[in-house]
PDB file of N, CA and C in Angstrom:
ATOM      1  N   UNK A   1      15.591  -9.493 -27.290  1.00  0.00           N
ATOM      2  CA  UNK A   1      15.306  -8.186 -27.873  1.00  0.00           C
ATOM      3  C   UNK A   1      13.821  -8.052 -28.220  1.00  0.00           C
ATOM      4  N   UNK A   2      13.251  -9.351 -28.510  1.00  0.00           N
ATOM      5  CA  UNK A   2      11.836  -9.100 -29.707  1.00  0.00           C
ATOM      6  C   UNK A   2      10.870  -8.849 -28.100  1.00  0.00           C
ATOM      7  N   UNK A   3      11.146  -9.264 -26.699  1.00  0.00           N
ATOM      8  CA  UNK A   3      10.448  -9.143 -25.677  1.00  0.00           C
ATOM      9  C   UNK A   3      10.363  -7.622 -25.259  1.00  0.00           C
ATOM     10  N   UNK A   4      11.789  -6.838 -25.163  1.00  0.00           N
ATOM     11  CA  UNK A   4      11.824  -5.552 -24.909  1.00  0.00           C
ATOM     12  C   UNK A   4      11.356  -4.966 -25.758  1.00  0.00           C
ATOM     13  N   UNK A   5      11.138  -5.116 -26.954  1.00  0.00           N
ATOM     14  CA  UNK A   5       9.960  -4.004 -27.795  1.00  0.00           C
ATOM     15  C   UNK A   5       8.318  -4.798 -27.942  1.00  0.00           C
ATOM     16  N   UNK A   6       8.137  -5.526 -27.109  1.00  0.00           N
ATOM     17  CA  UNK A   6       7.022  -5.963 -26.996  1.00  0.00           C
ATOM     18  C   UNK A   6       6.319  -4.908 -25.579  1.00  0.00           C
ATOM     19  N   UNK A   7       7.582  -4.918 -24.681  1.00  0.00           N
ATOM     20  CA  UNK A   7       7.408  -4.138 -23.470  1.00  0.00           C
ATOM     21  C   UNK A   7       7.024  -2.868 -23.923  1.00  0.00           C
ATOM     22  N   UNK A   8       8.071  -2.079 -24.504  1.00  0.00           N
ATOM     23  CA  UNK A   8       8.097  -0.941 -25.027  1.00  0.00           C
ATOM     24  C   UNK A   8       6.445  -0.307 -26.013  1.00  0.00           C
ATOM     25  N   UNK A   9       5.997  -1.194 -26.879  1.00  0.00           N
ATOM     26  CA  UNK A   9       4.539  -1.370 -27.385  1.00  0.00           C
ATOM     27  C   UNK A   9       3.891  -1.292 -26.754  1.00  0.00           C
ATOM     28  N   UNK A  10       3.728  -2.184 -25.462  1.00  0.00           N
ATOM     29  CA  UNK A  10       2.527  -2.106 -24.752  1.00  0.00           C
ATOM     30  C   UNK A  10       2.694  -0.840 -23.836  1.00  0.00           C
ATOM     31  N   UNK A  11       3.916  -0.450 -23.459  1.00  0.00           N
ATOM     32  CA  UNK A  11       3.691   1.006 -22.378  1.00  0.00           C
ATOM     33  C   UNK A  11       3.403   1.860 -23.372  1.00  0.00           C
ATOM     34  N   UNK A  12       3.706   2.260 -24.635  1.00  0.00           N
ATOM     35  CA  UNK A  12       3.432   2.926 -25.472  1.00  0.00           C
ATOM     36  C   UNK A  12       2.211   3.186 -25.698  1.00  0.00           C
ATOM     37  N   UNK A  13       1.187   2.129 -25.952  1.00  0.00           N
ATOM     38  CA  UNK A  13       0.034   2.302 -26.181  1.00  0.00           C
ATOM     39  C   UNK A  13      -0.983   2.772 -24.848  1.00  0.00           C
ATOM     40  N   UNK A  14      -0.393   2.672 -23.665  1.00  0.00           N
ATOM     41  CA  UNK A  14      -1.128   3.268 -22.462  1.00  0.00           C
ATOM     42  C   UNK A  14      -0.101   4.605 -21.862  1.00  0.00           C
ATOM     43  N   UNK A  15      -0.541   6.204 -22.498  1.00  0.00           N
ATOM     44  CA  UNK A  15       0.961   6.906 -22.190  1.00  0.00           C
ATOM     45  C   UNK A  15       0.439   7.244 -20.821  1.00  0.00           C
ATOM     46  N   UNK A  16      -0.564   6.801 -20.234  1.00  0.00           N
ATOM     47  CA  UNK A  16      -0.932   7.302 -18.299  1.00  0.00           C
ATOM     48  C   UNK A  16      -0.337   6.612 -17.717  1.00  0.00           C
ATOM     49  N   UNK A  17      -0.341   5.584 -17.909  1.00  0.00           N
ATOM     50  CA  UNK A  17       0.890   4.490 -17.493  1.00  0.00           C
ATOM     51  C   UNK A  17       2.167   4.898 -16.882  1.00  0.00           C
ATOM     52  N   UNK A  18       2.771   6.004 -18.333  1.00  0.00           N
ATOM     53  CA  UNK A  18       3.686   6.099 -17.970  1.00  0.00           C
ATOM     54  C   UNK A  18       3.911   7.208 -17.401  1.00  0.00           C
ATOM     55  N   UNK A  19       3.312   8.445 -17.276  1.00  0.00           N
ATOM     56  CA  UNK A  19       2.618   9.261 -16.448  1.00  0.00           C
ATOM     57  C   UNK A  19       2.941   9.118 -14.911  1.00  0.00           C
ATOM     58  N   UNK A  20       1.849   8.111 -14.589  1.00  0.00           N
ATOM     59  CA  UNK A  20       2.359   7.702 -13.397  1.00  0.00           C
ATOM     60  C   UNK A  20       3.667   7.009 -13.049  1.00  0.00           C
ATOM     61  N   UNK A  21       4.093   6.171 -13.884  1.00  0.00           N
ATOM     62  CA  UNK A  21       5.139   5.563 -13.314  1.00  0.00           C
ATOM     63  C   UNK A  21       6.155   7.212 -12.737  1.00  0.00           C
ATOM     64  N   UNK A  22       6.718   7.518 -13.723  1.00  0.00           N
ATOM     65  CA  UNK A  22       7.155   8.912 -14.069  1.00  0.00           C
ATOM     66  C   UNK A  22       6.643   9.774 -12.335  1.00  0.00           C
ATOM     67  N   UNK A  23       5.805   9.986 -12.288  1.00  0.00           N
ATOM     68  CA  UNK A  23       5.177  10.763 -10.930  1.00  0.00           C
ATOM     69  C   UNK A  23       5.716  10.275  -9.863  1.00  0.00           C
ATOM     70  N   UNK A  24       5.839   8.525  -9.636  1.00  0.00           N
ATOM     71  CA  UNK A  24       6.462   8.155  -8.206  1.00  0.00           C
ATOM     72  C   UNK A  24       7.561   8.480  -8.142  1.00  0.00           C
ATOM     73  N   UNK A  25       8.275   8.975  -8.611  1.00  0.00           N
ATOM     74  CA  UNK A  25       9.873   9.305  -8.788  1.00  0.00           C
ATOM     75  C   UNK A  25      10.435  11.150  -8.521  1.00  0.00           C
ATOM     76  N   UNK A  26       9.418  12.022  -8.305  1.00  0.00           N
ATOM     77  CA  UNK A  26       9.404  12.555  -8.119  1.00  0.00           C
ATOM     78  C   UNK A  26       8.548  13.306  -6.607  1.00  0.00           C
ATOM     79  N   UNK A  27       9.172  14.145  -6.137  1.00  0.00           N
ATOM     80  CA  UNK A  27       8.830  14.659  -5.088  1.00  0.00           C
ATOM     81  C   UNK A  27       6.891  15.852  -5.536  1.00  0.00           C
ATOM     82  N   UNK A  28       5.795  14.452  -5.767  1.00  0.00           N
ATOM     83  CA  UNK A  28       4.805  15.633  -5.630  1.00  0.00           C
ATOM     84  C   UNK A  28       3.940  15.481  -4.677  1.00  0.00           C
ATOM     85  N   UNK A  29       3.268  16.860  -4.140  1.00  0.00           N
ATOM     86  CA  UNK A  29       2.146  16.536  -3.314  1.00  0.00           C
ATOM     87  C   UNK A  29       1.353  15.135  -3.562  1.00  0.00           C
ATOM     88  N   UNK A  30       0.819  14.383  -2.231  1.00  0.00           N
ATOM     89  CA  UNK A  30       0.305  13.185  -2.289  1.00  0.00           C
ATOM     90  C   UNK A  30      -1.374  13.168  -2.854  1.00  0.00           C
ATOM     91  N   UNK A  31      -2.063  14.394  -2.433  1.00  0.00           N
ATOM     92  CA  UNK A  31      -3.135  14.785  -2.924  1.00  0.00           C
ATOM     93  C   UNK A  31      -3.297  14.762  -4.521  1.00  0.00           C
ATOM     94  N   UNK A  32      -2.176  15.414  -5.059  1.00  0.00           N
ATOM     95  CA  UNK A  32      -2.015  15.146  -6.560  1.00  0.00           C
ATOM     96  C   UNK A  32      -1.889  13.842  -6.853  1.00  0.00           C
ATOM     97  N   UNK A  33      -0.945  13.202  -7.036  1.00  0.00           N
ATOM     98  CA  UNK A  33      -0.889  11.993  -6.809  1.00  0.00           C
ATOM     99  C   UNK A  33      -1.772  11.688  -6.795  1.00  0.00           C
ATOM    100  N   UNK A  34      -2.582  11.107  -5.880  1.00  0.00           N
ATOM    101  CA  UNK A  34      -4.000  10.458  -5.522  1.00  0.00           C
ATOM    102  C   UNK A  34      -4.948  10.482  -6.304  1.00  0.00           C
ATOM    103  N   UNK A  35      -5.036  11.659  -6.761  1.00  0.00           N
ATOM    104  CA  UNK A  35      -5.773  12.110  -8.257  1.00  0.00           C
ATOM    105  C   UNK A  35      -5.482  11.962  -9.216  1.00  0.00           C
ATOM    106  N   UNK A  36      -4.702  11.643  -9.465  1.00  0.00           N
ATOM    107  CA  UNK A  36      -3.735  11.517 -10.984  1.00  0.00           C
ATOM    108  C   UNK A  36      -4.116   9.707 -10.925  1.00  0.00           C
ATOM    109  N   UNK A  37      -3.904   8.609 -10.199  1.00  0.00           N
ATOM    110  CA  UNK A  37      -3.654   7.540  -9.893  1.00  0.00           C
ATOM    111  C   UNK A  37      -5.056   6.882 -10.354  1.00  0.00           C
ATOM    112  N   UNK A  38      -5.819   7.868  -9.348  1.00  0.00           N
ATOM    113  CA  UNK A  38      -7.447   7.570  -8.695  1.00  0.00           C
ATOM    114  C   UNK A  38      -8.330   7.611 -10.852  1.00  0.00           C
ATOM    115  N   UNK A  39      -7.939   8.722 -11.205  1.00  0.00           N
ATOM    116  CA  UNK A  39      -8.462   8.790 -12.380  1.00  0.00           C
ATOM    117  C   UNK A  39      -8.234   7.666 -13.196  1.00  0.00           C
ATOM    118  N   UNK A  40      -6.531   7.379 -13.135  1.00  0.00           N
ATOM    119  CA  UNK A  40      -6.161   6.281 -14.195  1.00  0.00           C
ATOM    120  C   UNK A  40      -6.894   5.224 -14.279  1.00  0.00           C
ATOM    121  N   UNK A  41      -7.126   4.423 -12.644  1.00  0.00           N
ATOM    122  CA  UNK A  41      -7.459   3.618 -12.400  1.00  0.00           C
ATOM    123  C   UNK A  41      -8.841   3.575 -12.626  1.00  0.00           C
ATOM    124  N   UNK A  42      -9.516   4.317 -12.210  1.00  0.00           N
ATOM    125  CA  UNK A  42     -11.322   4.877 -12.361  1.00  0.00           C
ATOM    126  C   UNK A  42     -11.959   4.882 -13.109  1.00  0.00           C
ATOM    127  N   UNK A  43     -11.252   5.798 -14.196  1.00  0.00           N
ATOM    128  CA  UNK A  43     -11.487   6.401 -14.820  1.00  0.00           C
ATOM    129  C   UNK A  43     -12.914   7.479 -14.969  1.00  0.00           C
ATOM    130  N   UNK A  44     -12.161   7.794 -13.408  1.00  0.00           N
ATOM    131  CA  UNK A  44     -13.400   8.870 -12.829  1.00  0.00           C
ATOM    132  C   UNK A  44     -12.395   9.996 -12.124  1.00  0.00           C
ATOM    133  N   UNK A  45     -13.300  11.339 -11.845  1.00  0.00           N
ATOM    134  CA  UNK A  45     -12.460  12.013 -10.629  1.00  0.00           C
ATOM    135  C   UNK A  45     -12.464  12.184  -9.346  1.00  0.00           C
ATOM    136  N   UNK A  46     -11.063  12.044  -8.809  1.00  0.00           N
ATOM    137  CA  UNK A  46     -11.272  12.024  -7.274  1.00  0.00           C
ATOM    138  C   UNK A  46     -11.976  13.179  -6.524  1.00  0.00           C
ATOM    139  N   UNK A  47     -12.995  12.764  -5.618  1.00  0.00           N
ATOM    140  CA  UNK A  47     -13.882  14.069  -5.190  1.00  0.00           C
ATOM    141  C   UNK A  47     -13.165  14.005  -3.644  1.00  0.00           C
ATOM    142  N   UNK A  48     -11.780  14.694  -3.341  1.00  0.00           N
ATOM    143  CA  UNK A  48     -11.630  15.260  -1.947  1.00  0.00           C
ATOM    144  C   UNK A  48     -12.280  16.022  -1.181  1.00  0.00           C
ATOM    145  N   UNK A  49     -13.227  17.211  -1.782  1.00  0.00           N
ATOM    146  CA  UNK A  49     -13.554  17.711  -0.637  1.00  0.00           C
ATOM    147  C   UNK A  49     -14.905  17.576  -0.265  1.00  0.00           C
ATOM    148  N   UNK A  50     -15.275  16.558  -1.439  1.00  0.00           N
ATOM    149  CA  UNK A  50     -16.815  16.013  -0.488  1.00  0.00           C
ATOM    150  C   UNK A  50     -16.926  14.852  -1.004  1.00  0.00           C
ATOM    151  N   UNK A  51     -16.143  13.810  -0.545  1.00  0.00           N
ATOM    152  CA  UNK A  51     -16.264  11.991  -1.216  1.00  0.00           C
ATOM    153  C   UNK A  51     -17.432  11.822  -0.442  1.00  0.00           C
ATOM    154  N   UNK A  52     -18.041  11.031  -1.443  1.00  0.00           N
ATOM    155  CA  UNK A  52     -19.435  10.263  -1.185  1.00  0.00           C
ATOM    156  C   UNK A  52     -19.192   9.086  -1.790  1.00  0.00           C
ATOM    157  N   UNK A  53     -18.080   8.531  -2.627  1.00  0.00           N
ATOM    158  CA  UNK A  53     -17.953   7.095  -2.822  1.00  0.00           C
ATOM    159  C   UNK A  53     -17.199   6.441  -1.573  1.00  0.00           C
ATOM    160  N   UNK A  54     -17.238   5.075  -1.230  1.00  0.00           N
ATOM    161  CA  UNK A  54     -16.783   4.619  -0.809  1.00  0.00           C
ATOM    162  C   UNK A  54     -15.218   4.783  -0.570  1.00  0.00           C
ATOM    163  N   UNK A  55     -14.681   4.447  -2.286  1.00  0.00           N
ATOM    164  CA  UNK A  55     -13.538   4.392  -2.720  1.00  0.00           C
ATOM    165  C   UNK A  55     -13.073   5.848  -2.109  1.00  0.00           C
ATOM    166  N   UNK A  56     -13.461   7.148  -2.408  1.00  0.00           N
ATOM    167  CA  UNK A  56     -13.277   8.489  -2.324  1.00  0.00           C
ATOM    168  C   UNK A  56     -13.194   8.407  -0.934  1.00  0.00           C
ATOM    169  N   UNK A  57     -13.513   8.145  -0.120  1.00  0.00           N
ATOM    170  CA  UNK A  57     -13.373   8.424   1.386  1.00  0.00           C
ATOM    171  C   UNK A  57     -12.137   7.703   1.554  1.00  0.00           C
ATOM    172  N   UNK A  58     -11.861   6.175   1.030  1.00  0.00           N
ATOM    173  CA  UNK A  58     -10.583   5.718   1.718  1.00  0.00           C
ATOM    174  C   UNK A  58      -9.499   6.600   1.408  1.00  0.00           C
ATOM    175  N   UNK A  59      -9.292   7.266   0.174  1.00  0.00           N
ATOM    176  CA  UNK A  59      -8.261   8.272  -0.356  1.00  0.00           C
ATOM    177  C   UNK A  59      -8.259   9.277   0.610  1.00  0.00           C
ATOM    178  N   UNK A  60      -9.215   9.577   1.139  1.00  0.00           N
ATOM    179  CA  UNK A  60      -9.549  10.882   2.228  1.00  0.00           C
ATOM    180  C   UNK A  60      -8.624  10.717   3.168  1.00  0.00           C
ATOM    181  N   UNK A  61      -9.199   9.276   3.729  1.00  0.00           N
ATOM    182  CA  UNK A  61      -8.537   8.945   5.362  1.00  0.00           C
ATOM    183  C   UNK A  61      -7.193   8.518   4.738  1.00  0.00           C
ATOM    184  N   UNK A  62      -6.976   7.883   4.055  1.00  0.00           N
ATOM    185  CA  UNK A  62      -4.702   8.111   3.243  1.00  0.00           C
ATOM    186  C   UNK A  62      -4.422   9.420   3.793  1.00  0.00           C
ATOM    187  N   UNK A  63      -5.048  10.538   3.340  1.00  0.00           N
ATOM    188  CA  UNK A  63      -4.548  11.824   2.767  1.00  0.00           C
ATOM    189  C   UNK A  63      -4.702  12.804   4.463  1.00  0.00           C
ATOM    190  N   UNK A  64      -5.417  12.416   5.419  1.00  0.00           N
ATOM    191  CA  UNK A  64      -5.859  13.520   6.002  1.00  0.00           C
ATOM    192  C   UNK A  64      -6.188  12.802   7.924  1.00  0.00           C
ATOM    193  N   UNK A  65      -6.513  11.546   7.525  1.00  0.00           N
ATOM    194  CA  UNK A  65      -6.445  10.265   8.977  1.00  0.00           C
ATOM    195  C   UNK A  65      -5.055  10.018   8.827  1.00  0.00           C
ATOM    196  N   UNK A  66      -4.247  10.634   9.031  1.00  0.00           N
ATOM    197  CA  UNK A  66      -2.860  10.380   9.836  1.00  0.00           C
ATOM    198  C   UNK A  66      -2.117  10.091  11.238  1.00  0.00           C
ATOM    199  N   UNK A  67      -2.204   9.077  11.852  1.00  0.00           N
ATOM    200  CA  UNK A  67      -2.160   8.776  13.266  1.00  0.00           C
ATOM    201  C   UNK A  67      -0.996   7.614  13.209  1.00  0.00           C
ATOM    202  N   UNK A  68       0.055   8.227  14.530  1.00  0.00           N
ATOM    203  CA  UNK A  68       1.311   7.837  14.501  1.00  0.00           C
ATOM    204  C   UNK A  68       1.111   6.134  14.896  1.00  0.00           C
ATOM    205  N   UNK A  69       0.456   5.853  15.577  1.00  0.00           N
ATOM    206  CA  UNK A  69      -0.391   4.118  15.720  1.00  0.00           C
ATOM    207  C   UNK A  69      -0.604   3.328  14.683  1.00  0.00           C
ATOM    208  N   UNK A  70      -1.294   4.294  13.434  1.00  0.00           N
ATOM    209  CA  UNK A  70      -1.604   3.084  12.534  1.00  0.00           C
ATOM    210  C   UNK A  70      -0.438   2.264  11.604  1.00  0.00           C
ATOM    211  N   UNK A  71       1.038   2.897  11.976  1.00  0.00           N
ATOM    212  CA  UNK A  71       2.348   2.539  11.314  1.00  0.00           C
ATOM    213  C   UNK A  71       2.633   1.051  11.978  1.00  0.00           C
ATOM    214  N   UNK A  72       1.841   0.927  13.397  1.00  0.00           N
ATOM    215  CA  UNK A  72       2.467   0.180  14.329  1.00  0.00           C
ATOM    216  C   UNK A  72       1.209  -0.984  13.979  1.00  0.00           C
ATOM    217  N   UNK A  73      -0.078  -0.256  13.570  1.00  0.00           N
ATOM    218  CA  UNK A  73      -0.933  -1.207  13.524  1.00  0.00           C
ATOM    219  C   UNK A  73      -0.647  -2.351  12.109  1.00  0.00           C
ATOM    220  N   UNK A  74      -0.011  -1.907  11.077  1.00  0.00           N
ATOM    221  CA  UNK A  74       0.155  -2.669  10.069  1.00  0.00           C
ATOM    222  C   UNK A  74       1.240  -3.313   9.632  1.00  0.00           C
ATOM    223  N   UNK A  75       2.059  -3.383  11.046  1.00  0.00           N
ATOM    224  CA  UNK A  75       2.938  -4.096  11.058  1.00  0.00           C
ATOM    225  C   UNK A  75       2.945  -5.545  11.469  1.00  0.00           C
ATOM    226  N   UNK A  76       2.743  -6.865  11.230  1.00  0.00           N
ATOM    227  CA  UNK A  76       2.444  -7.944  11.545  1.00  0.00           C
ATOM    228  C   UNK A  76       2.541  -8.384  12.923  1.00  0.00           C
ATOM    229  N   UNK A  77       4.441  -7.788  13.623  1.00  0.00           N
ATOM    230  CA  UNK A  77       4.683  -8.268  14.528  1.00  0.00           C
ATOM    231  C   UNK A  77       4.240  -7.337  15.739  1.00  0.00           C
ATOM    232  N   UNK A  78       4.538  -5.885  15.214  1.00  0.00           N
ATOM    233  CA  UNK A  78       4.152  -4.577  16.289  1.00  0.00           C
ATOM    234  C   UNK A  78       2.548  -4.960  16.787  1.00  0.00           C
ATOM    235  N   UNK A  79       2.042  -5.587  15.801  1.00  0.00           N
ATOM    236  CA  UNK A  79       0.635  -5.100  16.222  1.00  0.00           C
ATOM    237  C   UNK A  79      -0.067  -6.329  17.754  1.00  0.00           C
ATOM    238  N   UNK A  80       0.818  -7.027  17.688  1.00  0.00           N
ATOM    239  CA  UNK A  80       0.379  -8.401  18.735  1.00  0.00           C
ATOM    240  C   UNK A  80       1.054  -7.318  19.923  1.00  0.00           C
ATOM    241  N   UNK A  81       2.211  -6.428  20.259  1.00  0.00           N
ATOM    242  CA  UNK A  81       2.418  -5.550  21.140  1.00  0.00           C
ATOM    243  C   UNK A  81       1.216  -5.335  21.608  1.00  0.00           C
ATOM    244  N   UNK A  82       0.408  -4.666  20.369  1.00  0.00           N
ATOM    245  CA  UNK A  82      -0.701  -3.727  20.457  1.00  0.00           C
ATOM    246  C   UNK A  82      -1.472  -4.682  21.426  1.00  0.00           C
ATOM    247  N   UNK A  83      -1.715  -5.423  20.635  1.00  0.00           N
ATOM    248  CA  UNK A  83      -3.148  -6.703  21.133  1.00  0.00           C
ATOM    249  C   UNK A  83      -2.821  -7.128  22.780  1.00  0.00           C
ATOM    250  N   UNK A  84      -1.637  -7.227  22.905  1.00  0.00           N
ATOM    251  CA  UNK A  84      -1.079  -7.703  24.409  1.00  0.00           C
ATOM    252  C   UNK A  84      -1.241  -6.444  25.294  1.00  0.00           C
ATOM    253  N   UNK A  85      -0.870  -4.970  24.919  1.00  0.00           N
ATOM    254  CA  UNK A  85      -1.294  -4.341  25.436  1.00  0.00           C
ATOM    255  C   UNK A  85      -2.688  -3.867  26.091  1.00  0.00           C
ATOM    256  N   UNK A  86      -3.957  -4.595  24.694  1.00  0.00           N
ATOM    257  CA  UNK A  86      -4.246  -3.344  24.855  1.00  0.00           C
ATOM    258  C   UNK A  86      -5.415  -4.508  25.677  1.00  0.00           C
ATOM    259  N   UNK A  87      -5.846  -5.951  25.176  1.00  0.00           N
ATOM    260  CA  UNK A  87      -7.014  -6.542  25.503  1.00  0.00           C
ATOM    261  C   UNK A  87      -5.998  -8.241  26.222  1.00  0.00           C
ATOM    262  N   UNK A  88      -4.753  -8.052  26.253  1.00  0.00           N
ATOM    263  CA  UNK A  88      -3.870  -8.974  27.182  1.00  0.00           C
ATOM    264  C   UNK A  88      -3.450 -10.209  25.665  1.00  0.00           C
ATOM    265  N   UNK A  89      -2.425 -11.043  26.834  1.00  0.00           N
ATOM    266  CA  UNK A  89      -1.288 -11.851  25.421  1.00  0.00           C
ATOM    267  C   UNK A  89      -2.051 -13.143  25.270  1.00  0.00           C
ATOM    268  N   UNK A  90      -3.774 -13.351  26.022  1.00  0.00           N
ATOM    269  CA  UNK A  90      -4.004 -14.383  26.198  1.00  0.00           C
ATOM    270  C   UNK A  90      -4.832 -14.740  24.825  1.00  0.00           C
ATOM    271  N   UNK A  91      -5.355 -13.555  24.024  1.00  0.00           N
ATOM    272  CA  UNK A  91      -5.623 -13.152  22.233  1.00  0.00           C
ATOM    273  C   UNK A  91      -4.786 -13.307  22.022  1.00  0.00           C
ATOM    274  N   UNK A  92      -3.538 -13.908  21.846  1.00  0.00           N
ATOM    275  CA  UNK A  92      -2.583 -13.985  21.062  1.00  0.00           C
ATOM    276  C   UNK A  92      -2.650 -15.404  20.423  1.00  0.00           C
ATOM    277  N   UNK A  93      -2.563 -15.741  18.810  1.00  0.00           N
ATOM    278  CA  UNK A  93      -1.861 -17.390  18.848  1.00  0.00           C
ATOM    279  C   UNK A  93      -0.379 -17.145  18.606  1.00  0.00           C
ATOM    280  N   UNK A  94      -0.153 -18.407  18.880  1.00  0.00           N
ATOM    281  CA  UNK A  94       1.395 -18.779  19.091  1.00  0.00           C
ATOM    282  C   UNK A  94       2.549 -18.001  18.089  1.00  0.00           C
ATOM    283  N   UNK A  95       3.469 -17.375  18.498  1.00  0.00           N
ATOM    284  CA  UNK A  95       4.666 -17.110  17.512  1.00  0.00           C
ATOM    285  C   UNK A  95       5.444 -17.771  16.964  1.00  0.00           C
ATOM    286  N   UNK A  96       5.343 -18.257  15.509  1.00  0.00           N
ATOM    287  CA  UNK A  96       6.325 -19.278  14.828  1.00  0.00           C
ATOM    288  C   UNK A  96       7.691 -19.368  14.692  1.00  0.00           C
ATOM    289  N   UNK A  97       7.754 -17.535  14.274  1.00  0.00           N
ATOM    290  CA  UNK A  97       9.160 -17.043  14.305  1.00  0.00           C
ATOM    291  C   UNK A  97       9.094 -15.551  13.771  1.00  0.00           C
ATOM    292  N   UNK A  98       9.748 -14.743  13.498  1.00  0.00           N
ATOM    293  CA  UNK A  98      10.249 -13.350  12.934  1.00  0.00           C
ATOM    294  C   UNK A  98      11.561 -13.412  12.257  1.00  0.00           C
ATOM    295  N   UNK A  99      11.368 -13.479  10.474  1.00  0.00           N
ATOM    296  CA  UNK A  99      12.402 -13.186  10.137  1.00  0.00           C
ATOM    297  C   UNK A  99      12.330 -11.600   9.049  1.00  0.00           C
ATOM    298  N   UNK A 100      14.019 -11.635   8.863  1.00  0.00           N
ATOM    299  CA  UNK A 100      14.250 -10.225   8.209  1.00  0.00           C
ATOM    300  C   UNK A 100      13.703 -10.614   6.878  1.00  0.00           C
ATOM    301  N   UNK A 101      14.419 -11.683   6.060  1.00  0.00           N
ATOM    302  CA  UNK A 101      14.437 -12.057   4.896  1.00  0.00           C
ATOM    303  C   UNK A 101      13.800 -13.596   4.746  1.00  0.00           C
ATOM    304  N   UNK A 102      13.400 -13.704   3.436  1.00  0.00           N
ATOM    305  CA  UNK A 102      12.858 -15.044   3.265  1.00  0.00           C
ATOM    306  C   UNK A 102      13.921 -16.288   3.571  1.00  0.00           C
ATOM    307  N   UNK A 103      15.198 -15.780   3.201  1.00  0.00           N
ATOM    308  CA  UNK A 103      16.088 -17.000   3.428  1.00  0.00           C
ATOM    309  C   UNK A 103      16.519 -17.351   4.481  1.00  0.00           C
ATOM    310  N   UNK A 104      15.882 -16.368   5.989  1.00  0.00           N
ATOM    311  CA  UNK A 104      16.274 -16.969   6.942  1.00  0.00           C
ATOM    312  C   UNK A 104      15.074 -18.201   7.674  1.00  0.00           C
ATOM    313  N   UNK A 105      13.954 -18.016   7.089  1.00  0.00           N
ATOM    314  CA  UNK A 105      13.293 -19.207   7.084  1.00  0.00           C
ATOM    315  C   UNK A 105      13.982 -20.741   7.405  1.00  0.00           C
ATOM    316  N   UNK A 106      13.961 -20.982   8.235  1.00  0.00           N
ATOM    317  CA  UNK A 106      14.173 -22.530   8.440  1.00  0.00           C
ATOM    318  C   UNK A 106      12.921 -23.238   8.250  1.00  0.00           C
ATOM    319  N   UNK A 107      12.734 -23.699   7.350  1.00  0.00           N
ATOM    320  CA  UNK A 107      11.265 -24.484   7.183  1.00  0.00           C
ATOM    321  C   UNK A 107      11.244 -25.805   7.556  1.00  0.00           C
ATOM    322  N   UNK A 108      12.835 -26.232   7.665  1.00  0.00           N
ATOM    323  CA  UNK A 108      12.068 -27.761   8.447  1.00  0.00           C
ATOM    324  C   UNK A 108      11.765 -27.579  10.154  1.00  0.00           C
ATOM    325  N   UNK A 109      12.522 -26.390  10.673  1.00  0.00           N
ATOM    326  CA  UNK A 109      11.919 -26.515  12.133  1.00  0.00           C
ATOM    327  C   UNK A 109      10.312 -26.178  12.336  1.00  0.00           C
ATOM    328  N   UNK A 110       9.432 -25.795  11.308  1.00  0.00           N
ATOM    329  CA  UNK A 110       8.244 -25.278  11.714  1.00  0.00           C
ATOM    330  C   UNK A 110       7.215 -26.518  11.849  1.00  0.00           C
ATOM    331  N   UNK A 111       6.713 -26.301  12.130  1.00  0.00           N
ATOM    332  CA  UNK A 111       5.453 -27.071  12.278  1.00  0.00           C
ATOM    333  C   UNK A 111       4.890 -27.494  11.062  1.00  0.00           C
TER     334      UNK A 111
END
């Protein structure tokens, strides 16, 4: 019990915290979002329609660089497709294995 109102104290004392938590749970524009997040964290404001920070541009390309490829690019296994496709399988190193879950790991067969 004395841990859950220790929890409860500390979200208490940060109420953006809970703000956001609160926001992922709901259906809002991602632009909002982004801003709402970008501030917490910043504690600056997000400049969308003319980023000149670094940081401000990557939020840009989240929000507005949308390309059906890059789903495939950040996928561990899709992306060696990519690599075999695009510059051959001979960039490739070796495949250990592909699993769903951690417990299908067989760790004594690996190397």
């Amino acid at each position: 019990m004395g841990n859950l109102i220790q929890k409860i104290m500390k979200v208490s004392q940060n109420p953006q915290k809970i703000i956001i938590r609160l926001l992922r749970n709901f259906p809002i524009p991602d632009d909002f979002y982004l801003k709402v997040e970008y501030q917490y964290k910043t504690g600056q404001k997000l400049n969308l329609d003319n980023p000149l920070l670094y940081n401000e541009k990557l939020q840009w390309l989240k929000l507005y660089n949308r390309h059906p490829e890059y789903t495939d690019m950040v996928d561990k296994y899709e992306v060696r497709n990519h690599v075999a496709r695009t510059i051959g399988e001979d960039h490739l190193i070796p495949l250990l294995g592909v699993w769903d879950k951690f417990d299908d790991i067989s760790f004594d067969t690996l190397p």
